[in-house]
N, C-alpha and C. Protein backbone atom coordinates (compact mmCIF):
# COMPACT_ATOMS: atom_id res chain seq x y z
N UNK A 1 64.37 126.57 139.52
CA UNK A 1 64.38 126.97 138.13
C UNK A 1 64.88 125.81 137.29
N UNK A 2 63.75 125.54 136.48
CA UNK A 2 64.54 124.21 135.54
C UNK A 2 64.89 124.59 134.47
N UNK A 3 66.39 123.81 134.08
CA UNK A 3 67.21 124.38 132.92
C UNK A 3 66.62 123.12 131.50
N UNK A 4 66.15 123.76 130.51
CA UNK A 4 65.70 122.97 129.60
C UNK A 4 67.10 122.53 128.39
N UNK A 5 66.34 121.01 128.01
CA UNK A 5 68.02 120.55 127.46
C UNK A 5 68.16 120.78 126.25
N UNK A 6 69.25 121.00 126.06
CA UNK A 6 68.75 121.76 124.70
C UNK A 6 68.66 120.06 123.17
N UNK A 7 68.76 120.69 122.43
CA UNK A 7 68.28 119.23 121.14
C UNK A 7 69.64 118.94 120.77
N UNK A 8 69.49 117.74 120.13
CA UNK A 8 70.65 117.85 119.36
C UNK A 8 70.94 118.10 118.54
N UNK A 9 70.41 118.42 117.61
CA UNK A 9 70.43 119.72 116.22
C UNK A 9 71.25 120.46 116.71
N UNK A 10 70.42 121.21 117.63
CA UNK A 10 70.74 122.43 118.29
C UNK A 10 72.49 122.83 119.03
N UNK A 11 72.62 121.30 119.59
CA UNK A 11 74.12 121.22 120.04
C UNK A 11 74.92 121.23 118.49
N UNK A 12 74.80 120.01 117.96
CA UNK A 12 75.63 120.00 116.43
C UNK A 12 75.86 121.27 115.82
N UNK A 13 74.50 122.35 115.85
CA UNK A 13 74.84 123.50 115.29
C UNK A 13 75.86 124.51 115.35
N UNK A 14 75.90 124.43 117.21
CA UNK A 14 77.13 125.43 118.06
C UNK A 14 78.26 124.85 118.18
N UNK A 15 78.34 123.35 117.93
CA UNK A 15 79.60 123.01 118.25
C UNK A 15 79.96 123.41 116.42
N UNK A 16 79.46 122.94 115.39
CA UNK A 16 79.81 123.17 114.30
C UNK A 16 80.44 125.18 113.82
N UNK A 17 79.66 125.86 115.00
CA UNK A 17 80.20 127.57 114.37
C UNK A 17 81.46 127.86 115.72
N UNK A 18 81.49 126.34 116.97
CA UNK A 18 82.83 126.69 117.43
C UNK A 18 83.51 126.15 116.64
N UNK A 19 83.70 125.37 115.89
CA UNK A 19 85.10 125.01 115.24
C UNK A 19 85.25 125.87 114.26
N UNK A 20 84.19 126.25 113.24
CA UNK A 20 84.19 127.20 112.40
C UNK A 20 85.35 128.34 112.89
N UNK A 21 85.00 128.87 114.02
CA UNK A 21 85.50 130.16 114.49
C UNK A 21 86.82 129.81 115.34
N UNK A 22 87.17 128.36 115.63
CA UNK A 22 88.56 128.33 116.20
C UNK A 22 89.16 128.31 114.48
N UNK A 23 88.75 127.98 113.38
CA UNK A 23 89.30 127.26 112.59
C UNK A 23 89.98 128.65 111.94
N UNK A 24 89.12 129.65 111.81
CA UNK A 24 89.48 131.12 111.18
C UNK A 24 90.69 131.63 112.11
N UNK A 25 90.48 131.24 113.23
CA UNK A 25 91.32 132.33 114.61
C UNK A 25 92.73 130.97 114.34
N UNK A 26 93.13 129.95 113.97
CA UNK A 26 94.28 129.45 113.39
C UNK A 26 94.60 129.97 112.03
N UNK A 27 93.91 130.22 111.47
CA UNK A 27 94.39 130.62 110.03
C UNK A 27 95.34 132.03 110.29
N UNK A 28 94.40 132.69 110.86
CA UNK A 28 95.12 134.24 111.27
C UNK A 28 96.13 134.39 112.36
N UNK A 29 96.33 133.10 113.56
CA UNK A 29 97.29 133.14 113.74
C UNK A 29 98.47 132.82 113.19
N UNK A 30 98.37 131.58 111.94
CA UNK A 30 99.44 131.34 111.43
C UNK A 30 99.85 132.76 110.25
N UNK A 31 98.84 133.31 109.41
CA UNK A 31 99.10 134.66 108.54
C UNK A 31 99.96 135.20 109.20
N UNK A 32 99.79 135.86 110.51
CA UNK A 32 100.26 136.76 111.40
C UNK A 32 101.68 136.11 111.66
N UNK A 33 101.88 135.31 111.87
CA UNK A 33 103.27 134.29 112.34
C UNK A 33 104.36 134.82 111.01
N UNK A 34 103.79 135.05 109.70
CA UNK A 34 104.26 134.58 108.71
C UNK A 34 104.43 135.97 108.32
N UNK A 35 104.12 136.86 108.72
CA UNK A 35 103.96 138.27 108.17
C UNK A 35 105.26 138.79 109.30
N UNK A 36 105.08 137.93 110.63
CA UNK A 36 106.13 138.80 111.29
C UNK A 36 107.33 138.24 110.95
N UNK A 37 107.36 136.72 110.69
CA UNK A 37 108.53 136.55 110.17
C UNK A 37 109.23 136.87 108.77
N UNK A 38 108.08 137.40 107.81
CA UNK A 38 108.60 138.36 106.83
C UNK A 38 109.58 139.48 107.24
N UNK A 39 108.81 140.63 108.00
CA UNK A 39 109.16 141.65 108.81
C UNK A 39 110.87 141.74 109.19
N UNK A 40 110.89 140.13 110.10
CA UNK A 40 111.96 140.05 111.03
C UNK A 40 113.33 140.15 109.68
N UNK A 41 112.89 138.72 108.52
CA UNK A 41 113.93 139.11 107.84
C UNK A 41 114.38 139.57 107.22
N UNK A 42 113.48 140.85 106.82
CA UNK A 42 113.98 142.25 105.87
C UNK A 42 114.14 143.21 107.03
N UNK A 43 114.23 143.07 108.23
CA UNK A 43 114.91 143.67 109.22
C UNK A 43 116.37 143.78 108.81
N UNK A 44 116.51 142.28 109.48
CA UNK A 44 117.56 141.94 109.83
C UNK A 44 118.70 141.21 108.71
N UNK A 45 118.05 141.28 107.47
CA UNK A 45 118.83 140.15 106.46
C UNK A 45 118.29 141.26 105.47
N UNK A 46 119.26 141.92 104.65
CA UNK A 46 118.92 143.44 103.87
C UNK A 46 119.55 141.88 102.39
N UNK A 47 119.08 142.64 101.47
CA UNK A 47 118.88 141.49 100.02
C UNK A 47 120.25 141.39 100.27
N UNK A 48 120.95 140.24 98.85
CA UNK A 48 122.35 139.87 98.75
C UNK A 48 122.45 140.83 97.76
N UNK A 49 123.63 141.06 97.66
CA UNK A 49 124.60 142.33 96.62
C UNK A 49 125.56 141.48 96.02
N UNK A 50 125.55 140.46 95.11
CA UNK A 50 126.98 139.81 94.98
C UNK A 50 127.83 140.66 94.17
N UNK A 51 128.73 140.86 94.50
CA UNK A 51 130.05 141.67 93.70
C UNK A 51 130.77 140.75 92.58
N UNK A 52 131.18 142.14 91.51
CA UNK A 52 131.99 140.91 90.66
C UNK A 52 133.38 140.73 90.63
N UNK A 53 134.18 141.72 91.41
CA UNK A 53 135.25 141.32 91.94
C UNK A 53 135.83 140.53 93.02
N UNK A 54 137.02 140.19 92.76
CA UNK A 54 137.35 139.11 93.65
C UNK A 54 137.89 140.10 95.21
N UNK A 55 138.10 140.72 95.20
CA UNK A 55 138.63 141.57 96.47
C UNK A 55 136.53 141.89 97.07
N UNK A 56 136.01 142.65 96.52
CA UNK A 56 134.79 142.82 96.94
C UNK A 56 134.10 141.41 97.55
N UNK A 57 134.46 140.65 96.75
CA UNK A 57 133.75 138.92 97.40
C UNK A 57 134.24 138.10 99.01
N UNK A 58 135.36 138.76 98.93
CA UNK A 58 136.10 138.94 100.22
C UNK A 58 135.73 139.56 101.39
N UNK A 59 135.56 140.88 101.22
CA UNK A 59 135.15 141.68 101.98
C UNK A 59 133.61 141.33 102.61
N UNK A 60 133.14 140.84 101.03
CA UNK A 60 131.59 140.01 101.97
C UNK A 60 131.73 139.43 102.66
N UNK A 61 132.28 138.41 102.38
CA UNK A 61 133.16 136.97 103.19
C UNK A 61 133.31 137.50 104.99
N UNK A 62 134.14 138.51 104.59
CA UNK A 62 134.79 138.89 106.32
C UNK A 62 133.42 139.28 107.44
N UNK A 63 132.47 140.14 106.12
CA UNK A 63 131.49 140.94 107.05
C UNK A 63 130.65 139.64 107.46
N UNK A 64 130.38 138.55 106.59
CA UNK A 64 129.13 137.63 106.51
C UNK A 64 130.38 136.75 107.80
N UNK A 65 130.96 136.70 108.03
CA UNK A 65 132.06 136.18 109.20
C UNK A 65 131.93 136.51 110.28
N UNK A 66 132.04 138.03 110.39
CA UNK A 66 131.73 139.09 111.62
C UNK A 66 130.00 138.46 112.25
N UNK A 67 128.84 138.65 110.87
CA UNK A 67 128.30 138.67 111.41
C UNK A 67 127.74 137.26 112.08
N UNK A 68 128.17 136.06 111.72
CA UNK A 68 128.21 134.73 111.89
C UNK A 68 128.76 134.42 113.26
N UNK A 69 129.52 135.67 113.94
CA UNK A 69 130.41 135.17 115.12
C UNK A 69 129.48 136.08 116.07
N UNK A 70 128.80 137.12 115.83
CA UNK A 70 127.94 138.16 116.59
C UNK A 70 126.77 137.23 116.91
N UNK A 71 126.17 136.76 115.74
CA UNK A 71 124.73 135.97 115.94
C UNK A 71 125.03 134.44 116.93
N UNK A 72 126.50 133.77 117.20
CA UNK A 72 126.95 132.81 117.51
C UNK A 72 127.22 133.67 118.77
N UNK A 73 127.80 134.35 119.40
CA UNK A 73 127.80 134.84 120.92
C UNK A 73 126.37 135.08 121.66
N UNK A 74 125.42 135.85 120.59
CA UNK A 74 124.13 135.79 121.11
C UNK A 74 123.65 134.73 121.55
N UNK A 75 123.40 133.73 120.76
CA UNK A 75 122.95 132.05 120.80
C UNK A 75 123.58 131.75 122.03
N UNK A 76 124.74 131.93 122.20
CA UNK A 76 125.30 131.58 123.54
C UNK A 76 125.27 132.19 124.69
N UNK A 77 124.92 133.59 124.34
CA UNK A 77 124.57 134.12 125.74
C UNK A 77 123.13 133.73 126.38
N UNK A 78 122.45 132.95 125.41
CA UNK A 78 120.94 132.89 125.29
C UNK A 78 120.83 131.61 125.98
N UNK A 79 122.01 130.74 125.52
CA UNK A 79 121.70 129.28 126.03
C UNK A 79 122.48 129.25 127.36
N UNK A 80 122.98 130.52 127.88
CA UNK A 80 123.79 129.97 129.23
C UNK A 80 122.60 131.08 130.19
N UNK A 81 122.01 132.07 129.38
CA UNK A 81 120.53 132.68 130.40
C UNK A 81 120.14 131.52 130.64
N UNK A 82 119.58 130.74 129.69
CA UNK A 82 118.13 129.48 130.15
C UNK A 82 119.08 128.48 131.01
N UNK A 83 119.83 127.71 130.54
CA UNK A 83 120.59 127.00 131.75
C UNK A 83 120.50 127.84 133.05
N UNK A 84 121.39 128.92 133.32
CA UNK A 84 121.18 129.54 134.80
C UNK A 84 119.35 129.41 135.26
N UNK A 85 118.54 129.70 134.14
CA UNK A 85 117.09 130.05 134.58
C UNK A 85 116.56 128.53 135.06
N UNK A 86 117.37 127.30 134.29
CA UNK A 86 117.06 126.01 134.98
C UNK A 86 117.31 126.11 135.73
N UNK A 87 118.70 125.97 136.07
CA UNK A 87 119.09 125.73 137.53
C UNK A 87 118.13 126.24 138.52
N UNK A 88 118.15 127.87 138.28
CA UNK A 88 117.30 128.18 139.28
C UNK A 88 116.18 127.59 139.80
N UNK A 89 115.89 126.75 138.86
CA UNK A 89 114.06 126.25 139.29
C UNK A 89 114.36 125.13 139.97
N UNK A 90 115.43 124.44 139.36
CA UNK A 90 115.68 123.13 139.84
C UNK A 90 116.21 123.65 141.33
N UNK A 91 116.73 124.21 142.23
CA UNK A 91 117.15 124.98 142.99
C UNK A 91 116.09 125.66 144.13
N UNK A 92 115.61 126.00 143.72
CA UNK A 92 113.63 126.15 143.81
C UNK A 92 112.44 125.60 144.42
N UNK A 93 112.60 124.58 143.01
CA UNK A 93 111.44 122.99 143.52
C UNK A 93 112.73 121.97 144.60
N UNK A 94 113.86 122.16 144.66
CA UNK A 94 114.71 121.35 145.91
C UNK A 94 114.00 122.45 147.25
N UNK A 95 114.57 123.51 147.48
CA UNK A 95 114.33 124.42 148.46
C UNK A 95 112.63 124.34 148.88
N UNK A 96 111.23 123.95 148.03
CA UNK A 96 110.12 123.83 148.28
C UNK A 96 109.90 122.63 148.97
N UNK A 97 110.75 121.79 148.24
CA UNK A 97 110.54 120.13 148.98
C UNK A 97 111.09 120.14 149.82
N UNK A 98 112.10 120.59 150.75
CA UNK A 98 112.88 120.76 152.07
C UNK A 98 111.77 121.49 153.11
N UNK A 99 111.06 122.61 152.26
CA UNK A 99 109.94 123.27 153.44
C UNK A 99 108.80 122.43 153.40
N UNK A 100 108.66 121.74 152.40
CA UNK A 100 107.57 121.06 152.50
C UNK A 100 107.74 119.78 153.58
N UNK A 101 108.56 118.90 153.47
CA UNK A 101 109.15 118.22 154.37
C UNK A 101 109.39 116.98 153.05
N UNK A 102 110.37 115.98 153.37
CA UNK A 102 110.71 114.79 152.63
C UNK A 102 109.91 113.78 153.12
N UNK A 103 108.88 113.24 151.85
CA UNK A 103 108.27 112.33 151.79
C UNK A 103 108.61 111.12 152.31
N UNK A 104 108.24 110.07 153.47
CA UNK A 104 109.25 109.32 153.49
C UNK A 104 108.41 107.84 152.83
N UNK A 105 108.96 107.30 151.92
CA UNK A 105 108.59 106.12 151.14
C UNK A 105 108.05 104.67 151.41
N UNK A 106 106.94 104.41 151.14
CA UNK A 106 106.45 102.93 152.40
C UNK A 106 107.34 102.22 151.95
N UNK A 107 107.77 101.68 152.89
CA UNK A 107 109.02 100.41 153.56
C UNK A 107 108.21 99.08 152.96
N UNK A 108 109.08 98.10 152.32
CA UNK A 108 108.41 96.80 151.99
C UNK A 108 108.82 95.82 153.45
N UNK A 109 107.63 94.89 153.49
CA UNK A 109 108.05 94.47 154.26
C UNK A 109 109.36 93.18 153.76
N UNK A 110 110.34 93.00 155.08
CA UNK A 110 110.93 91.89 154.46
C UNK A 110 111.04 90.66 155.55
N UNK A 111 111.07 89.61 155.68
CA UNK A 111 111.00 88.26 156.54
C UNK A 111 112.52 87.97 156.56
N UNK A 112 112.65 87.87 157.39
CA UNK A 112 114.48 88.18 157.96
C UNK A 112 114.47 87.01 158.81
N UNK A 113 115.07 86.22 159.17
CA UNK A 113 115.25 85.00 160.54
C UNK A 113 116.51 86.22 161.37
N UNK A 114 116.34 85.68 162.53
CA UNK A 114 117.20 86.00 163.49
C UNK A 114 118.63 86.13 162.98
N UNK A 115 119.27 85.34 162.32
CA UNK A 115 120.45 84.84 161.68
C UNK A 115 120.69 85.85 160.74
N UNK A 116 119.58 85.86 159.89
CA UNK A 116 119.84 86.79 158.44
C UNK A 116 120.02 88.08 158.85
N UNK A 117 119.43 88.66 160.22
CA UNK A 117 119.56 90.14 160.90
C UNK A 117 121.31 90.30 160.98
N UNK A 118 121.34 89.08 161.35
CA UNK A 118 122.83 89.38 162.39
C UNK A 118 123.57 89.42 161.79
N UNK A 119 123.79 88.81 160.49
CA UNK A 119 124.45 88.51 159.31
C UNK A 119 123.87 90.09 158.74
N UNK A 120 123.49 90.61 158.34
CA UNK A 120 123.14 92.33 158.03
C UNK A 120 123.91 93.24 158.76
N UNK A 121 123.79 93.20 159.87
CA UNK A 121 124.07 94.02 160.51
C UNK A 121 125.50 94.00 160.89
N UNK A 122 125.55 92.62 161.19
CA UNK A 122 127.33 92.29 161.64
C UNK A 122 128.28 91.97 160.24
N UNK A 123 127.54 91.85 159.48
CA UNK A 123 128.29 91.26 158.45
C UNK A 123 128.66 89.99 157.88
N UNK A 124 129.46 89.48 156.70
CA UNK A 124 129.58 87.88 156.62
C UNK A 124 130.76 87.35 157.31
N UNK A 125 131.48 88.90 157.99
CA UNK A 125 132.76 88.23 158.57
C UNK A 125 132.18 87.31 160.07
N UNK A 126 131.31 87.88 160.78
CA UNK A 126 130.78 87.20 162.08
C UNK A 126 130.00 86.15 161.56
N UNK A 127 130.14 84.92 161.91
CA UNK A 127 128.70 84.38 161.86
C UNK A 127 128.61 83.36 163.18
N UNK A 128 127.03 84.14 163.42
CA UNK A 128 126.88 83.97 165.23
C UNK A 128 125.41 83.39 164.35
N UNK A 129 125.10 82.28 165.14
CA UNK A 129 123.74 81.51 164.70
C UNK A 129 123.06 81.79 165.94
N UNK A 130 121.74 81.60 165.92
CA UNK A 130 121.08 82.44 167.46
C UNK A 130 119.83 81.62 167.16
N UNK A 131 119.60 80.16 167.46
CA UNK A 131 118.73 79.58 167.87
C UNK A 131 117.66 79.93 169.37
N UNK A 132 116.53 80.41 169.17
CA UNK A 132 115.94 81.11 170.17
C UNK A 132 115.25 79.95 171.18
N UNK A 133 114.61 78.56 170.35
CA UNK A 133 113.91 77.49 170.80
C UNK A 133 114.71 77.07 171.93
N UNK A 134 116.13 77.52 171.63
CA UNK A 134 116.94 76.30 172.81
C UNK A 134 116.68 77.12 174.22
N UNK A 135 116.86 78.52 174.50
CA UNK A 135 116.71 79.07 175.53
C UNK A 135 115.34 79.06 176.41
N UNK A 136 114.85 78.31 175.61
CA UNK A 136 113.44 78.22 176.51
C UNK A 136 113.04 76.95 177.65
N UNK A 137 112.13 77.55 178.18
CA UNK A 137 112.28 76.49 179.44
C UNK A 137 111.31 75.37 178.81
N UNK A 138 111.37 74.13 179.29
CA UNK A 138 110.42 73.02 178.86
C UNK A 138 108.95 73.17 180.28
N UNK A 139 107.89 73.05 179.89
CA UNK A 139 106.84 73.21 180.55
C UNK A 139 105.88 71.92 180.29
N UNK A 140 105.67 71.15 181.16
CA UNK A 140 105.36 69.79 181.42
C UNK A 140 103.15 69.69 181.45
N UNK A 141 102.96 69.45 180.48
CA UNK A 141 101.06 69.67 180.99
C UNK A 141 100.84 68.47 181.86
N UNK A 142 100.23 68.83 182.62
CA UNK A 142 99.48 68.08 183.83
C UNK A 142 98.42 67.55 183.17
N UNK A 143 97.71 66.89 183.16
CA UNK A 143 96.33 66.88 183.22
C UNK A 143 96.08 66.62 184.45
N UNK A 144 94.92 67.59 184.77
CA UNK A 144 93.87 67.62 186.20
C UNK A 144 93.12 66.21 186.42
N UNK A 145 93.40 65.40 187.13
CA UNK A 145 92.61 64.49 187.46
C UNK A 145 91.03 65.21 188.05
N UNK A 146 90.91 66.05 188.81
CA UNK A 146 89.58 66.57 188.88
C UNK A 146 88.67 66.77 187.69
N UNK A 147 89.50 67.59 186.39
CA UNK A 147 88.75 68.18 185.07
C UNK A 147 88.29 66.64 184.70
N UNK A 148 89.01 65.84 184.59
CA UNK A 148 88.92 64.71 184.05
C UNK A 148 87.32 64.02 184.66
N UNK A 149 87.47 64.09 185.94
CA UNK A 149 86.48 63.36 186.67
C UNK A 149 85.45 64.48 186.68
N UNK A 150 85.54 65.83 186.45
CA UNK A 150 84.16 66.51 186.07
C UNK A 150 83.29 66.30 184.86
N UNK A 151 84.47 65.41 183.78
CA UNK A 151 83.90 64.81 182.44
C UNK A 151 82.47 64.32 182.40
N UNK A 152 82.72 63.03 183.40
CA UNK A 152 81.16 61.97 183.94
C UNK A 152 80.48 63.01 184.24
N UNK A 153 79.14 62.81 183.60
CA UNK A 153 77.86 63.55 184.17
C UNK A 153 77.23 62.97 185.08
N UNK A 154 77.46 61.47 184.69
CA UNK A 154 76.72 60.44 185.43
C UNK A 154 77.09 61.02 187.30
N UNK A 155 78.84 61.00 187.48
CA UNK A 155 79.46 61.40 188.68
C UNK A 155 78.19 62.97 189.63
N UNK A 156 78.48 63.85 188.11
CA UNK A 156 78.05 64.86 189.12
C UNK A 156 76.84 65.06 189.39
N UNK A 157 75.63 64.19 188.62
CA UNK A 157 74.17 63.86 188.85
C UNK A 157 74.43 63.64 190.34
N UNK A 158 75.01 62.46 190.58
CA UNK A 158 74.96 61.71 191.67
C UNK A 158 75.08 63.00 192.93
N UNK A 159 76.05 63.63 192.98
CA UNK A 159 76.96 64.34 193.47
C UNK A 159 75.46 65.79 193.73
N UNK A 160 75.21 65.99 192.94
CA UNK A 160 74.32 67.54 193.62
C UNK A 160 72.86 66.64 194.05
N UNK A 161 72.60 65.46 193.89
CA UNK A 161 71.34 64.78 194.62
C UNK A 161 71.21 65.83 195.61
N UNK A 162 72.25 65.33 196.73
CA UNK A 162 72.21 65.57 198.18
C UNK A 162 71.71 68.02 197.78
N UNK A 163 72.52 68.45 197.25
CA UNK A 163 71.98 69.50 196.89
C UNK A 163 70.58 69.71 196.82
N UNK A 164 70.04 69.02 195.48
CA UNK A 164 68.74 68.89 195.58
C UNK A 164 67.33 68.87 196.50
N UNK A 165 68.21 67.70 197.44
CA UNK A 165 67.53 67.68 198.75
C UNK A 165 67.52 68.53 199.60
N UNK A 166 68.64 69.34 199.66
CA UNK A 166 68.59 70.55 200.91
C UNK A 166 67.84 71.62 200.35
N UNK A 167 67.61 71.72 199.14
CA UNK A 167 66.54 72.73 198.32
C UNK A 167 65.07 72.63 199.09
N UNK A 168 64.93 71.48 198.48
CA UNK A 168 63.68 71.09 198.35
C UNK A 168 63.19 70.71 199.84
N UNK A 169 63.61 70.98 200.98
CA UNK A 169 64.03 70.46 202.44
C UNK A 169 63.34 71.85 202.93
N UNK A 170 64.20 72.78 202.37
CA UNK A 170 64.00 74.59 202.73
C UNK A 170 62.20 74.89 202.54
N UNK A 171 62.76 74.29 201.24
CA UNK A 171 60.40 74.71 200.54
C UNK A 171 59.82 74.22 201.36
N UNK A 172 59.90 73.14 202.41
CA UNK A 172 58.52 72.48 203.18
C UNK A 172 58.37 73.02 204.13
């Protein structure tokens, strides 16, 4: 089944009535945002009443106090939920990476001499130098006087003649 492509008119058109239609569905989410936060603060925040006495201005004072220390315990009970709710995760993603197993990190390589090991390992209080060349045995090359004399071709021409002849001795 072949799928035919569509034009490009045709694309420009649909992409032009998707933005259209994301563009409406932001508008009405922000209305909606704005309507509930109307809502929330004729909930919760009833108009101001200012009084014209000085004892009445007080009494606001204490309540607008009260309620300043109520909305301030909330906030704090709110910010020590989400901390605990971190922890937990952080707590969580540790406990996942333990079942998962610990990654273990490629190693760089490093060029160490014999010396620089020992000095690592033993420390700068020891210092033991560990020349390896000296423990070795000295090994003397020969040269083969035979290899040498298999060099000449001229030699081993000479040398399989007699071969030759016992060949060619057999054929008659």
């Amino acid at each position: 089944m072949s799928e035919k492509k569509m034009t490009s008119s045709r694309k420009h058109h649909l992409k032009s009535l998707m933005l259209q239609i994301a563009a409406s569905r932001l508008d009405q989410e922000a209305a909606d945002a704005a309507a509930a936060k109307e809502a929330y603060l004729n909930d919760n925040c009833p108009p101001l009443d200012l009084p014209s006495s000085i004892e009445d201005l007080q009494k606001l004072c204490k309540e607008l106090h009260q309620k300043i220390d109520k909305v301030d315990e909330e906030r704090y009970d709110a910010d020590a939920k989400v901390t605990k709710g971190t922890k937990e995760v952080e707590e969580l993603k540790f406990k996942v990476t333990e079942m998962k197993g610990m990654k273990k990190p490629a190693l760089k390589k490093v060029r160490l001499s014999a010396d620089q090991m020992l000095q690592a390992l033993l420390g700068s209080k020891h210092k033991v130098t560990m020349d390896l060349r000296s423990n070795l045995k000295q090994v003397k090359k020969e040269v083969k006087q035979e290899a040498a004399a298999a060099g000449d071709w001229r030699q081993n021409v000479e040398d399989k003649k007699d071969r030759k002849k016992m060949f060619e001795g057999a054929e008659a």
